[in-house]
PDB file of N, CA and C in Angstrom:
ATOM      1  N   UNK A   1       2.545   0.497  26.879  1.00  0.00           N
ATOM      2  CA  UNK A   1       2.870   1.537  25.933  1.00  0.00           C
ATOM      3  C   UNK A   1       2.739   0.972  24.519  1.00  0.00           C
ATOM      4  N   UNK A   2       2.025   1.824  23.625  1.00  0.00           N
ATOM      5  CA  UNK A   2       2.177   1.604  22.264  1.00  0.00           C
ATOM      6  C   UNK A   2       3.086   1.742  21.460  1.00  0.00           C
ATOM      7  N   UNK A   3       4.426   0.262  20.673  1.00  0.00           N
ATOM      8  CA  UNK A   3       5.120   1.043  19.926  1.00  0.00           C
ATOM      9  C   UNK A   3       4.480   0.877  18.302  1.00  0.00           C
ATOM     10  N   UNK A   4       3.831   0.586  17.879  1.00  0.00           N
ATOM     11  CA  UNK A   4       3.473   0.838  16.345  1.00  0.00           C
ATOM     12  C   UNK A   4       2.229   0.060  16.094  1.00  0.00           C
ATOM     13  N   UNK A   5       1.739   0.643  14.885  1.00  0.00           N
ATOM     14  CA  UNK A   5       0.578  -0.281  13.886  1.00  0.00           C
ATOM     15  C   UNK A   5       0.751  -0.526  12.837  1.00  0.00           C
ATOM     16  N   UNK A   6       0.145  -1.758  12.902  1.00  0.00           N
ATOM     17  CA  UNK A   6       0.127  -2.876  11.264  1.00  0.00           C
ATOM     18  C   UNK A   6      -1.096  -2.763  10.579  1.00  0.00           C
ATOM     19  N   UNK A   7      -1.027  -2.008   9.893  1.00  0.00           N
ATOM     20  CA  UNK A   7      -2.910  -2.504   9.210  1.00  0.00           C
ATOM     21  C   UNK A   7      -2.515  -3.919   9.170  1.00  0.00           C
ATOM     22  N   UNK A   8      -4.176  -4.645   8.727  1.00  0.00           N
ATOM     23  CA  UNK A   8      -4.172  -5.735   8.414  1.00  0.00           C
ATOM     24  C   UNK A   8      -5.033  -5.846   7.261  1.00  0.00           C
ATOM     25  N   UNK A   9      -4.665  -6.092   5.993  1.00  0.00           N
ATOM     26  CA  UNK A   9      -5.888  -6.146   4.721  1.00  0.00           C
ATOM     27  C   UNK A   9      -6.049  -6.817   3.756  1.00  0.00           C
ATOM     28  N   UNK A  10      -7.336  -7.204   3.335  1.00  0.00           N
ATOM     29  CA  UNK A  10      -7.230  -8.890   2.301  1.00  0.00           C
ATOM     30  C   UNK A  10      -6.755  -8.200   1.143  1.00  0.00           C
ATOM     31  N   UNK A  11      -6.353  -9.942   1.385  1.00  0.00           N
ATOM     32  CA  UNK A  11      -5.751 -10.362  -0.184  1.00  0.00           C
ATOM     33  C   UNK A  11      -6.608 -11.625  -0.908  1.00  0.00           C
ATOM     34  N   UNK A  12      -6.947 -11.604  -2.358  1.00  0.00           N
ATOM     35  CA  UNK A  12      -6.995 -12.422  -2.952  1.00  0.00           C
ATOM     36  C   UNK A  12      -5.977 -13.903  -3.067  1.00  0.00           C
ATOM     37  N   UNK A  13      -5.185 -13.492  -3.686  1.00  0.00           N
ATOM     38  CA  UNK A  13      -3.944 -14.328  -4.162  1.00  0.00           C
ATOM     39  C   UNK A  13      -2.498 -13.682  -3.466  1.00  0.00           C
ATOM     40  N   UNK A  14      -2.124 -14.590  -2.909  1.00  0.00           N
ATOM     41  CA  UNK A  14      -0.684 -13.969  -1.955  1.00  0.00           C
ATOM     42  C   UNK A  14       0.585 -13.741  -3.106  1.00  0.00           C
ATOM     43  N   UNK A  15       0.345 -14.271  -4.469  1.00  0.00           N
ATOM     44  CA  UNK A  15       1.324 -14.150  -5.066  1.00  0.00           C
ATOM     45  C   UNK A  15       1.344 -13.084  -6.008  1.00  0.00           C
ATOM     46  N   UNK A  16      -0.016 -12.871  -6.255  1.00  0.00           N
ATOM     47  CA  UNK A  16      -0.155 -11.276  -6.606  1.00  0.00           C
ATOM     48  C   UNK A  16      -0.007 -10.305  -5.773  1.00  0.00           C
ATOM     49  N   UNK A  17      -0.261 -10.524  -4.767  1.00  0.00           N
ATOM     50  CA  UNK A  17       0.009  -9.404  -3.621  1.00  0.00           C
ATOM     51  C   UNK A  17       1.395  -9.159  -3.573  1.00  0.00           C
ATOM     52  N   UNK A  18       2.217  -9.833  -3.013  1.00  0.00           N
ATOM     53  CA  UNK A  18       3.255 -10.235  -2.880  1.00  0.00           C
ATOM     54  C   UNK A  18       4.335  -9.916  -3.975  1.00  0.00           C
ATOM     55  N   UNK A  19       3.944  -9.776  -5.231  1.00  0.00           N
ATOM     56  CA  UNK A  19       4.668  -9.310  -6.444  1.00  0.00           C
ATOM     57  C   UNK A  19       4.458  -7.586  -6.648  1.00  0.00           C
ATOM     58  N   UNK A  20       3.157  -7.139  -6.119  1.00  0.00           N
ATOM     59  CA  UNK A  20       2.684  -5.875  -6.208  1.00  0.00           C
ATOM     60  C   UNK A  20       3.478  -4.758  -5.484  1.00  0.00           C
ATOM     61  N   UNK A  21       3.819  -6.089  -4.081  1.00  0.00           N
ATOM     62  CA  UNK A  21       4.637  -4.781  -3.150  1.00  0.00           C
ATOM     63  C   UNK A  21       5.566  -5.321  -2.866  1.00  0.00           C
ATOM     64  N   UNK A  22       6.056  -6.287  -3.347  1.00  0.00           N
ATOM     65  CA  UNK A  22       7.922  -6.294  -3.076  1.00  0.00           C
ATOM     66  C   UNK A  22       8.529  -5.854  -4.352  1.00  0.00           C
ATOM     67  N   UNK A  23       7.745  -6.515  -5.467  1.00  0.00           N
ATOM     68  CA  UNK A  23       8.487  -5.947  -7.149  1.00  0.00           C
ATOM     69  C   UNK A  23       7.758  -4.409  -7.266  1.00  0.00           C
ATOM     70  N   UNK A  24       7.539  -3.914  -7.005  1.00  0.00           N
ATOM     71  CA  UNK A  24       6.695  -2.797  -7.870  1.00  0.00           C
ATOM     72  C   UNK A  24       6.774  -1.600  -6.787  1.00  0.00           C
ATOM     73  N   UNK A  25       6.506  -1.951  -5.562  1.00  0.00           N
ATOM     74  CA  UNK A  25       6.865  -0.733  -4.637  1.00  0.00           C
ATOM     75  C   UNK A  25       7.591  -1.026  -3.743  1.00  0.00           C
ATOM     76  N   UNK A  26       8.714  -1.908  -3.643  1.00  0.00           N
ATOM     77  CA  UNK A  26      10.046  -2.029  -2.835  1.00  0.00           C
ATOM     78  C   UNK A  26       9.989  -2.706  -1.537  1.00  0.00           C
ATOM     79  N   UNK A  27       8.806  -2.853  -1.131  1.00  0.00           N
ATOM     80  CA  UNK A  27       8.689  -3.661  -0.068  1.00  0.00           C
ATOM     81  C   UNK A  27       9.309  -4.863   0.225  1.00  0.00           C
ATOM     82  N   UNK A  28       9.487  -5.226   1.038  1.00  0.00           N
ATOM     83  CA  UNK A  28      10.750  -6.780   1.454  1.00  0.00           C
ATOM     84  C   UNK A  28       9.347  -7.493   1.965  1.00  0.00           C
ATOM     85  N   UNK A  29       9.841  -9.234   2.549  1.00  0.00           N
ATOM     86  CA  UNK A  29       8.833 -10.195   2.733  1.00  0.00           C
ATOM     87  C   UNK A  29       9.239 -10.526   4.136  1.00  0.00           C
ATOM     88  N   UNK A  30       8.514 -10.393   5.210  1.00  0.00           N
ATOM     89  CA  UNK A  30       9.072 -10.454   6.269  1.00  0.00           C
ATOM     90  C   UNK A  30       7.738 -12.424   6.804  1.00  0.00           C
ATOM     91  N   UNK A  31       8.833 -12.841   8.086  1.00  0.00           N
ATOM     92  CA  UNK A  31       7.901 -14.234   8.195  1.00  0.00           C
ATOM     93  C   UNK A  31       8.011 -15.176   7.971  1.00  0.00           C
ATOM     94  N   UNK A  32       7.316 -15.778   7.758  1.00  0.00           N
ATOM     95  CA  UNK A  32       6.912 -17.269   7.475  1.00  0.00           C
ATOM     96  C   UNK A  32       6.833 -17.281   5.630  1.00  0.00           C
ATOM     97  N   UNK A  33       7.368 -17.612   4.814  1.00  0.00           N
ATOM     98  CA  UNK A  33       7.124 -17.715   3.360  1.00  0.00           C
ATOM     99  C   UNK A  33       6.485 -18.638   2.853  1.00  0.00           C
ATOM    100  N   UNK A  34       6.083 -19.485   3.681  1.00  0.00           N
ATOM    101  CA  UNK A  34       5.451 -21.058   3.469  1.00  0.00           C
ATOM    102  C   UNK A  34       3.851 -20.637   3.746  1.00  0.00           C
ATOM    103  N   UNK A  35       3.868 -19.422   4.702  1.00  0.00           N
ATOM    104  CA  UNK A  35       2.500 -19.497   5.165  1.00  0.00           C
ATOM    105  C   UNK A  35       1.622 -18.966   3.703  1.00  0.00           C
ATOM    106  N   UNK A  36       0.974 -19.811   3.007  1.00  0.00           N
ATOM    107  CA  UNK A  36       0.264 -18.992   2.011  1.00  0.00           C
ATOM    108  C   UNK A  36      -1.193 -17.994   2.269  1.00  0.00           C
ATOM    109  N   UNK A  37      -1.684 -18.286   3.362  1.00  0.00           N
ATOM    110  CA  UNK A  37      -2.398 -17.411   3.894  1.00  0.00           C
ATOM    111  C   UNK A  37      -2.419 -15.972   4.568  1.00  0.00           C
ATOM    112  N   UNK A  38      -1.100 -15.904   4.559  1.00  0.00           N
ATOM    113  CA  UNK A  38      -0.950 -14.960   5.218  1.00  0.00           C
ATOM    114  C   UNK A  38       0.078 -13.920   4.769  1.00  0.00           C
ATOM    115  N   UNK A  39       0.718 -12.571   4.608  1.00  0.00           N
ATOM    116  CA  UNK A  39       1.507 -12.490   3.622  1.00  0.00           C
ATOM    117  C   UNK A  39       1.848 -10.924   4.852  1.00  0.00           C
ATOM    118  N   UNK A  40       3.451 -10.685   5.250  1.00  0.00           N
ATOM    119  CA  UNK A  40       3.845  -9.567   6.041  1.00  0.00           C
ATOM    120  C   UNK A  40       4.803  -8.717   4.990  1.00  0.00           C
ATOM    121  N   UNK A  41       4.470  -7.487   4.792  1.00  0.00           N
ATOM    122  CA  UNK A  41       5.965  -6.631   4.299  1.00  0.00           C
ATOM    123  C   UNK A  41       6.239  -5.483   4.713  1.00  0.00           C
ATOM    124  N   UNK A  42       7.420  -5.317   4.557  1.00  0.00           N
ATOM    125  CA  UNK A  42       7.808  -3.836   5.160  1.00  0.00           C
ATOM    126  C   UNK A  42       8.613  -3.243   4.385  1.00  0.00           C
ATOM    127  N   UNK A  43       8.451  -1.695   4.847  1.00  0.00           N
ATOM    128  CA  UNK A  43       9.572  -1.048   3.983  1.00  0.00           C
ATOM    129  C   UNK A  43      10.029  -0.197   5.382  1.00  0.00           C
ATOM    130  N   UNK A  44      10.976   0.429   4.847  1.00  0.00           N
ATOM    131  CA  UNK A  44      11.487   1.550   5.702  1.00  0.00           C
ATOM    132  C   UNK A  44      11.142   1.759   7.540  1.00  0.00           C
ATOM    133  N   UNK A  45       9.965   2.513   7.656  1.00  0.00           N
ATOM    134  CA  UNK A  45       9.791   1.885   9.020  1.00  0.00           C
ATOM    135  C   UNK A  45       8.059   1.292   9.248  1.00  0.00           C
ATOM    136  N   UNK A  46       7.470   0.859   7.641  1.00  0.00           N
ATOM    137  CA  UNK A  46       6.332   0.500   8.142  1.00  0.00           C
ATOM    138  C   UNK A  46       6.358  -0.761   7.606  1.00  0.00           C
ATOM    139  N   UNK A  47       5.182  -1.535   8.313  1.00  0.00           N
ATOM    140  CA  UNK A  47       4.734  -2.946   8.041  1.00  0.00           C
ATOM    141  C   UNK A  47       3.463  -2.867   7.608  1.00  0.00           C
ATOM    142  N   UNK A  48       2.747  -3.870   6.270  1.00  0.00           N
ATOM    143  CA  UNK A  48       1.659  -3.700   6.395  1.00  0.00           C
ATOM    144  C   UNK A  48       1.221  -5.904   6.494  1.00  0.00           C
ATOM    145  N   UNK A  49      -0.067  -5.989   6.917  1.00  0.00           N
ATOM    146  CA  UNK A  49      -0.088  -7.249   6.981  1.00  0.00           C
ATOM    147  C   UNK A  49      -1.365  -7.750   5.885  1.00  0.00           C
ATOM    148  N   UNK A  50      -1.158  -8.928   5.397  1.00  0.00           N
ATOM    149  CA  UNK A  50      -2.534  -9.591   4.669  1.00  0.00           C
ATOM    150  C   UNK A  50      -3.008 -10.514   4.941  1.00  0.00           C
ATOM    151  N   UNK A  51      -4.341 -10.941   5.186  1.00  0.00           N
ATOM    152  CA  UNK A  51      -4.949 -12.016   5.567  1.00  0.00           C
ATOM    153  C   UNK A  51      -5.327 -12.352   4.112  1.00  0.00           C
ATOM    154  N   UNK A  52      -5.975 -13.962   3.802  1.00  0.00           N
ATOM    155  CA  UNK A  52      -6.316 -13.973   2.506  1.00  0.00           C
ATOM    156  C   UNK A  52      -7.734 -14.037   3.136  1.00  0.00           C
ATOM    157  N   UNK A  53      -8.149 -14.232   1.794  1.00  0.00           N
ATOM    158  CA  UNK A  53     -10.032 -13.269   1.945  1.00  0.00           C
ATOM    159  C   UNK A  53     -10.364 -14.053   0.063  1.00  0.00           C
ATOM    160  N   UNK A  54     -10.321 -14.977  -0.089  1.00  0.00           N
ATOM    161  CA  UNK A  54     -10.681 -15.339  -1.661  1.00  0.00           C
ATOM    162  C   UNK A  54     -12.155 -14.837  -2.190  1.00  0.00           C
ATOM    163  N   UNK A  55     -12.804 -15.005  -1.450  1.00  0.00           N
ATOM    164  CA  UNK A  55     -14.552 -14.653  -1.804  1.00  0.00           C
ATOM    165  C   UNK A  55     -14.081 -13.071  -1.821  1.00  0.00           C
ATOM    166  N   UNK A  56     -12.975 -12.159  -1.747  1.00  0.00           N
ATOM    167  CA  UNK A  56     -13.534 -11.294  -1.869  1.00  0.00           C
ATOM    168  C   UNK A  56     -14.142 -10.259  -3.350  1.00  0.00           C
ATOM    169  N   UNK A  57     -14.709  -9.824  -3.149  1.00  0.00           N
ATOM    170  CA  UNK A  57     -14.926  -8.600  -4.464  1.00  0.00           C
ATOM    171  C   UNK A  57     -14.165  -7.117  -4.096  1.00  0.00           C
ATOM    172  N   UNK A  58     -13.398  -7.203  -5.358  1.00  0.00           N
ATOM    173  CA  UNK A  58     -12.560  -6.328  -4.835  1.00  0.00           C
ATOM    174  C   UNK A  58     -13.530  -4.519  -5.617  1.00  0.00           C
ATOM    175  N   UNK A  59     -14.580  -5.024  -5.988  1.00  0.00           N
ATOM    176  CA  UNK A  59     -15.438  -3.383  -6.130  1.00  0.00           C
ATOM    177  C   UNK A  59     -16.083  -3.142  -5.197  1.00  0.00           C
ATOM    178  N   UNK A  60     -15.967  -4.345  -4.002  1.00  0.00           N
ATOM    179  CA  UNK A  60     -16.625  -4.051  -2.969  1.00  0.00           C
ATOM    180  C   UNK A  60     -15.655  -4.110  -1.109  1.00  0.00           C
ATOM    181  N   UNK A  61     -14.670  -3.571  -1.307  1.00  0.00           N
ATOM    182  CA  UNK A  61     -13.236  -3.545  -0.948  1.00  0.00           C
ATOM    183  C   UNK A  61     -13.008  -2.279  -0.222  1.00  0.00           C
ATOM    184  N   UNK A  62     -13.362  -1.655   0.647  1.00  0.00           N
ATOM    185  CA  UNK A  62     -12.808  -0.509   1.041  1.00  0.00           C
ATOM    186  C   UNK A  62     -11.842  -0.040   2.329  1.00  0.00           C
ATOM    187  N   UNK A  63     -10.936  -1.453   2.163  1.00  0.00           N
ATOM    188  CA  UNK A  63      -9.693  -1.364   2.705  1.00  0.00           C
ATOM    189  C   UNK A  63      -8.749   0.239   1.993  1.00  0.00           C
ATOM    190  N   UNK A  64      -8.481   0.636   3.650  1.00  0.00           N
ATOM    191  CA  UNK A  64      -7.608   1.555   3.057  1.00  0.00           C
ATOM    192  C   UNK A  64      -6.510   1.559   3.956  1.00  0.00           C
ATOM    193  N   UNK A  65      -5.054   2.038   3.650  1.00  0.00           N
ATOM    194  CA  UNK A  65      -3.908   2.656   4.566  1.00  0.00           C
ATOM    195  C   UNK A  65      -3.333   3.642   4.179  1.00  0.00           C
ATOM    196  N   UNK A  66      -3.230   4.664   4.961  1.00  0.00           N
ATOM    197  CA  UNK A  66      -2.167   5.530   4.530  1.00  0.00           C
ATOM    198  C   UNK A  66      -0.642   6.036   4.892  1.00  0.00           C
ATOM    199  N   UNK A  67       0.206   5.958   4.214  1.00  0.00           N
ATOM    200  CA  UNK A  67       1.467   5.939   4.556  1.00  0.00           C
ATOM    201  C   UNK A  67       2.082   7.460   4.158  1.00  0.00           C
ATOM    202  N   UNK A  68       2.781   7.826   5.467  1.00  0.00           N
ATOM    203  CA  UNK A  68       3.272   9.138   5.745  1.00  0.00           C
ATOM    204  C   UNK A  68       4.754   8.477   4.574  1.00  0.00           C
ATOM    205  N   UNK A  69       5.072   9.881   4.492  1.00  0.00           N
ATOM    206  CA  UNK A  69       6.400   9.802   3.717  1.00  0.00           C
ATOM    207  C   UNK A  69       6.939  11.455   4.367  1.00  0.00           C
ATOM    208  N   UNK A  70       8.152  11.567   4.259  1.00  0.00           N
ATOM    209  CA  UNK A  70       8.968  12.651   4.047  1.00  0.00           C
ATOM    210  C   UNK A  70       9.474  13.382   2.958  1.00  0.00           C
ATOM    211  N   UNK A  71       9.256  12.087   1.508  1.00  0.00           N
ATOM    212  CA  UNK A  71       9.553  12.538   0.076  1.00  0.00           C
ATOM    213  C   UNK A  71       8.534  12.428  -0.721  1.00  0.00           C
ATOM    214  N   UNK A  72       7.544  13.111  -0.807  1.00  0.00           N
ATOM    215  CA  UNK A  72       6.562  12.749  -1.766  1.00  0.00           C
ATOM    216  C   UNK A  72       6.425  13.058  -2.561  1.00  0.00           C
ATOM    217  N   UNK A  73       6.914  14.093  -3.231  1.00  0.00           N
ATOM    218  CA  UNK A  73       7.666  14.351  -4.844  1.00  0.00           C
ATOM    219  C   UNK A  73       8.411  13.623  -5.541  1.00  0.00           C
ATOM    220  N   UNK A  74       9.299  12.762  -4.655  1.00  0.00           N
ATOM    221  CA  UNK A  74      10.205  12.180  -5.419  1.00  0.00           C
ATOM    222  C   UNK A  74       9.444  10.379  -5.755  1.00  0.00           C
ATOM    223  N   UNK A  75       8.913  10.024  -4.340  1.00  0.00           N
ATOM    224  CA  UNK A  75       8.200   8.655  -4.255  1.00  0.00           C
ATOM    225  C   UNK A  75       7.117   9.206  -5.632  1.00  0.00           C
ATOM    226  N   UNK A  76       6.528   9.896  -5.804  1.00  0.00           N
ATOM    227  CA  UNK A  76       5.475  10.349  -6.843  1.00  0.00           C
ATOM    228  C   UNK A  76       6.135   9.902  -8.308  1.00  0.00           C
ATOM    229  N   UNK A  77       7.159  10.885  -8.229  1.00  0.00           N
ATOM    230  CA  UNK A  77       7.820  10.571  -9.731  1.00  0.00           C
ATOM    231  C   UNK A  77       8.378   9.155 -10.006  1.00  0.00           C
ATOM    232  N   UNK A  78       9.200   8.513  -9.053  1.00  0.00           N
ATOM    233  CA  UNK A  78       9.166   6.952  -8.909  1.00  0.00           C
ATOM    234  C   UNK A  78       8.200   6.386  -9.308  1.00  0.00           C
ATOM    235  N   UNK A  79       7.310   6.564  -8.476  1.00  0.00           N
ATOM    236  CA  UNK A  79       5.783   5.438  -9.309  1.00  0.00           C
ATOM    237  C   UNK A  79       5.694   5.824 -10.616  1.00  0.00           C
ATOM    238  N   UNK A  80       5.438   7.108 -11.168  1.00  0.00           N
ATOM    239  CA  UNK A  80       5.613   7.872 -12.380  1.00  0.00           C
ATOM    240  C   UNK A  80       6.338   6.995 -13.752  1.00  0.00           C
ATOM    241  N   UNK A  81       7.529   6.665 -13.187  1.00  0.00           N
ATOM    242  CA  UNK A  81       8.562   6.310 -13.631  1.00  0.00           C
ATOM    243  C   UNK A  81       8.558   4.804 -13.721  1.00  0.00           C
ATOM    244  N   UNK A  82       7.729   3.911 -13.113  1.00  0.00           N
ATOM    245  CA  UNK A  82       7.822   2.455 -13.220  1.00  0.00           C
ATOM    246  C   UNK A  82       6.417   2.451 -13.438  1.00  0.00           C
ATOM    247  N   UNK A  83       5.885   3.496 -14.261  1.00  0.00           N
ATOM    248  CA  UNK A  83       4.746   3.221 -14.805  1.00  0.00           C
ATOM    249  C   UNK A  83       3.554   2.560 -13.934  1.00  0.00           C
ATOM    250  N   UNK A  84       3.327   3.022 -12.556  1.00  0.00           N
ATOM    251  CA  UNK A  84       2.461   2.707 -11.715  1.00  0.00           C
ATOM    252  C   UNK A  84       1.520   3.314 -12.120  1.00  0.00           C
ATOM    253  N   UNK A  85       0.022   2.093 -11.646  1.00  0.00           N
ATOM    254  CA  UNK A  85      -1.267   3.147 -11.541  1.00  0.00           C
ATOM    255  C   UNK A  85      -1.309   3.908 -10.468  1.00  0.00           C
ATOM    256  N   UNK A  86      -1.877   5.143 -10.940  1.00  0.00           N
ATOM    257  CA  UNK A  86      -2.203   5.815  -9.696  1.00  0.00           C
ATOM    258  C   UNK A  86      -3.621   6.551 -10.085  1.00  0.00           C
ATOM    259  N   UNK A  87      -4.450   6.303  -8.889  1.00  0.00           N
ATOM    260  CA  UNK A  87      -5.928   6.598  -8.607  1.00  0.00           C
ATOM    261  C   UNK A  87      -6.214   7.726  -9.457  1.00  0.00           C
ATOM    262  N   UNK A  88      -7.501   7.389 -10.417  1.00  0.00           N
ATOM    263  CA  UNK A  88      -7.892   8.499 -11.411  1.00  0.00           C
ATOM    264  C   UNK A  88      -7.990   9.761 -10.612  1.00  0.00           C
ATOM    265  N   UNK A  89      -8.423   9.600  -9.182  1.00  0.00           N
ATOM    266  CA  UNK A  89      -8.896  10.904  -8.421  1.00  0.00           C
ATOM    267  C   UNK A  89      -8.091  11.121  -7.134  1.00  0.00           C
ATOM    268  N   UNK A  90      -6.690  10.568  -7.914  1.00  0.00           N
ATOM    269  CA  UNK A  90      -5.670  10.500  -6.626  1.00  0.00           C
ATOM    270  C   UNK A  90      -4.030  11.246  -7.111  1.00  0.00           C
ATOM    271  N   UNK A  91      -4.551  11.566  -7.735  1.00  0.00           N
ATOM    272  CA  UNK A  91      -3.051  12.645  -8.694  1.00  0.00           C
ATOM    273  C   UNK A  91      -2.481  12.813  -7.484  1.00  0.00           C
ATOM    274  N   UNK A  92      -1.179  13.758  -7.712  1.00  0.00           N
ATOM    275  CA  UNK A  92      -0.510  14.587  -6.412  1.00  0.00           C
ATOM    276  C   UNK A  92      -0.786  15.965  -6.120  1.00  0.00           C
ATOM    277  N   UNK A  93      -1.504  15.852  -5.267  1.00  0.00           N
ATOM    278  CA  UNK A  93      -2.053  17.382  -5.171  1.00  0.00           C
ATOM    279  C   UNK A  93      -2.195  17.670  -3.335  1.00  0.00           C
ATOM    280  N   UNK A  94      -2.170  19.068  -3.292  1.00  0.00           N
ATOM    281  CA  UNK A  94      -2.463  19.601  -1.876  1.00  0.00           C
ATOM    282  C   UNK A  94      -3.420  19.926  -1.141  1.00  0.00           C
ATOM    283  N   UNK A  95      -3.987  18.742  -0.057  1.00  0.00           N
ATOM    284  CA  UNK A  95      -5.246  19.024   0.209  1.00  0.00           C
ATOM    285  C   UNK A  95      -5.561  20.103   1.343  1.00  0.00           C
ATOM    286  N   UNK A  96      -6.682  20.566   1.604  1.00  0.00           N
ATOM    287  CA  UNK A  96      -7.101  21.352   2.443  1.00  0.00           C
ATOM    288  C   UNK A  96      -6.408  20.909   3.886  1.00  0.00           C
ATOM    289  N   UNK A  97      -6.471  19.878   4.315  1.00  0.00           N
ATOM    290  CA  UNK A  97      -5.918  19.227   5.807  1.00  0.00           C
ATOM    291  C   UNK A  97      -4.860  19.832   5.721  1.00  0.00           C
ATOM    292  N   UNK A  98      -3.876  20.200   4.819  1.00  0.00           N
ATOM    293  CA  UNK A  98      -1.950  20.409   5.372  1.00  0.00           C
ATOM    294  C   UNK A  98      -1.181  19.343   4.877  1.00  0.00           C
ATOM    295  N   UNK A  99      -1.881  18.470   3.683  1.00  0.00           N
ATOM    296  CA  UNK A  99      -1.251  17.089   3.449  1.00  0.00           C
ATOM    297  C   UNK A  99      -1.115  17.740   1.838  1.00  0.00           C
ATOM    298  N   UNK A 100       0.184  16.925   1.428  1.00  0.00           N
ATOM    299  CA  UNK A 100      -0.060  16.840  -0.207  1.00  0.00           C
ATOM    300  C   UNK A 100      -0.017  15.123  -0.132  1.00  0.00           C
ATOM    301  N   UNK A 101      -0.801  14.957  -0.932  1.00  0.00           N
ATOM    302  CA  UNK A 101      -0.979  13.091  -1.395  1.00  0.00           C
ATOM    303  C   UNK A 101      -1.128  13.222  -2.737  1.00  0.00           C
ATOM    304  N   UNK A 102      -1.199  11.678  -2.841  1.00  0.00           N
ATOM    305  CA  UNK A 102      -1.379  10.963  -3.658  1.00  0.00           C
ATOM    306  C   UNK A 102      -2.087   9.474  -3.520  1.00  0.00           C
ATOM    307  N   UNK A 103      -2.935   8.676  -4.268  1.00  0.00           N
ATOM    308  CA  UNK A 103      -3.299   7.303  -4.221  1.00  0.00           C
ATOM    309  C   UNK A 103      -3.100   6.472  -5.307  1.00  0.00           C
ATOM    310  N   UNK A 104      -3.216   4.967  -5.311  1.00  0.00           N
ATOM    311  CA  UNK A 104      -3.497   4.401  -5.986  1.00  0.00           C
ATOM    312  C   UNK A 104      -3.984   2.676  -5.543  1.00  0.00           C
ATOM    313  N   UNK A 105      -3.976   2.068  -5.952  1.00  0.00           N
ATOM    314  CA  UNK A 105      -5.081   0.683  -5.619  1.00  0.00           C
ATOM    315  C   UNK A 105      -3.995  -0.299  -5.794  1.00  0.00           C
ATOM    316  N   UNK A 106      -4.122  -1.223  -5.043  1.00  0.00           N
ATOM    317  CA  UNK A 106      -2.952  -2.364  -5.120  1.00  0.00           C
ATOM    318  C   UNK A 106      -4.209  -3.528  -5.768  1.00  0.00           C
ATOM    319  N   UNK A 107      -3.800  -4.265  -6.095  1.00  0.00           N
ATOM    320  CA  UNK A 107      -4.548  -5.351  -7.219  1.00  0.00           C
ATOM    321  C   UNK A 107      -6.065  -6.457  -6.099  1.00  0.00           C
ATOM    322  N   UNK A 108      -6.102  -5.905  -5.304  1.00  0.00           N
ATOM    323  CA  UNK A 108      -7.386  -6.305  -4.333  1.00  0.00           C
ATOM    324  C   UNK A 108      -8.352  -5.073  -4.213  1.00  0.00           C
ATOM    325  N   UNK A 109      -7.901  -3.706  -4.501  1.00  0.00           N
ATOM    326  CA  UNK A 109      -8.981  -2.515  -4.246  1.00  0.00           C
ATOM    327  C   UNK A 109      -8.583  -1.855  -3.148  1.00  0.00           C
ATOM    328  N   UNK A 110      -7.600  -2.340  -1.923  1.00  0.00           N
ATOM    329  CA  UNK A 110      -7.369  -1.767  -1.212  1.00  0.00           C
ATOM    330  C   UNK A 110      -6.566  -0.731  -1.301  1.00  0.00           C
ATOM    331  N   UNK A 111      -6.500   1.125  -1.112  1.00  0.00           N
ATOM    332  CA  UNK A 111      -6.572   2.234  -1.501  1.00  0.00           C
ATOM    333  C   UNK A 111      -5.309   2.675  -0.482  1.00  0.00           C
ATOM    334  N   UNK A 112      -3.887   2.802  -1.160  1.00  0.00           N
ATOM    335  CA  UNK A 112      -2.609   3.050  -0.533  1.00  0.00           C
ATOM    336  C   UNK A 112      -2.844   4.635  -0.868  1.00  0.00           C
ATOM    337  N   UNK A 113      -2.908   5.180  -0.051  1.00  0.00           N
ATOM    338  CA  UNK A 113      -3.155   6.994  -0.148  1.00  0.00           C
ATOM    339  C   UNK A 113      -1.239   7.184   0.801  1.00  0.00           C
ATOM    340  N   UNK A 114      -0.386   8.250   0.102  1.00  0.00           N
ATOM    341  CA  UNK A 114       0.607   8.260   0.540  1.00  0.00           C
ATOM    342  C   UNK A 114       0.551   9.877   0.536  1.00  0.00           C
ATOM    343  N   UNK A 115       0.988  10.175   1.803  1.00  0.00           N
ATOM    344  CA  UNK A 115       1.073  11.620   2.284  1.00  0.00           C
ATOM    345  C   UNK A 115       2.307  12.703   2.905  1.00  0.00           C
ATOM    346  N   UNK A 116       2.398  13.802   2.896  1.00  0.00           N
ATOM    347  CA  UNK A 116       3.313  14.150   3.607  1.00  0.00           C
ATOM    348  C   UNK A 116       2.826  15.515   4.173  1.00  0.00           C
ATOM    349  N   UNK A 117       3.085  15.743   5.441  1.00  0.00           N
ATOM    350  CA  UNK A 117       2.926  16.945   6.187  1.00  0.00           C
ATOM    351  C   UNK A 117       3.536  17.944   5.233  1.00  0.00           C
ATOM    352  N   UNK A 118       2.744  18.997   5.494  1.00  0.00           N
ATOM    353  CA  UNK A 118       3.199  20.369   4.706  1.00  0.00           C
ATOM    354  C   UNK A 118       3.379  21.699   5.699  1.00  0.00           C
TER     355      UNK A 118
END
């Protein structure tokens, strides 16, 4: 039986990563802290994981995850509010699927799209 999934997605520098989503979007550091290659966090009930990847180009990056929410008005205005980027073509808006989202890019290119059933 399946109980859950981890994306898994590069990182440049674990300490930029690592500052992006524990300081900036609340995420905790789960693991090994020594491992510099490798970097786990979670929030609430998701995990996401990083491998490092240094050669990468991050314009050429099309790591993506998307994370369900239940509050996405309020998580919206939060980022809003700590002055987060959020994706020129990723405002909060209601898409055709039944989703309202939002995106924005964590400091490797990889594309955090956050959603909620409507």
């Amino acid at each position: 039986m399946f109980t859950a999934i981890n994306p898994k997605i590069p990182m440049r520098n674990r300490a930029i990563t690592r500052d992006f989503y524990v300081n900036k979007l609340g995420f905790r550091e789960l693991g090994n802290v020594e491992f510099a290659a490798y970097l786990m966090v979670e929030k609430d009930k998701i995990e996401i994981h990083f491998f490092e990847f240094k050669e990468l180009d991050p314009t050429e990056n099309y790591g993506q995850v998307y994370i369900r929410t239940d509050e996405i008005d309020g998580l919206y205005q939060n980022m809003l509010d700590k002055q987060l980027s959020i994706h020129p073509a990723g405002h909060l808006q209601i898409k055709p699927w039944g989703q309202k989202e939002f995106s924005m890019l964590d400091p490797d290119n990889n594309l955090l799209t956050f959603g909620q059933r409507l």
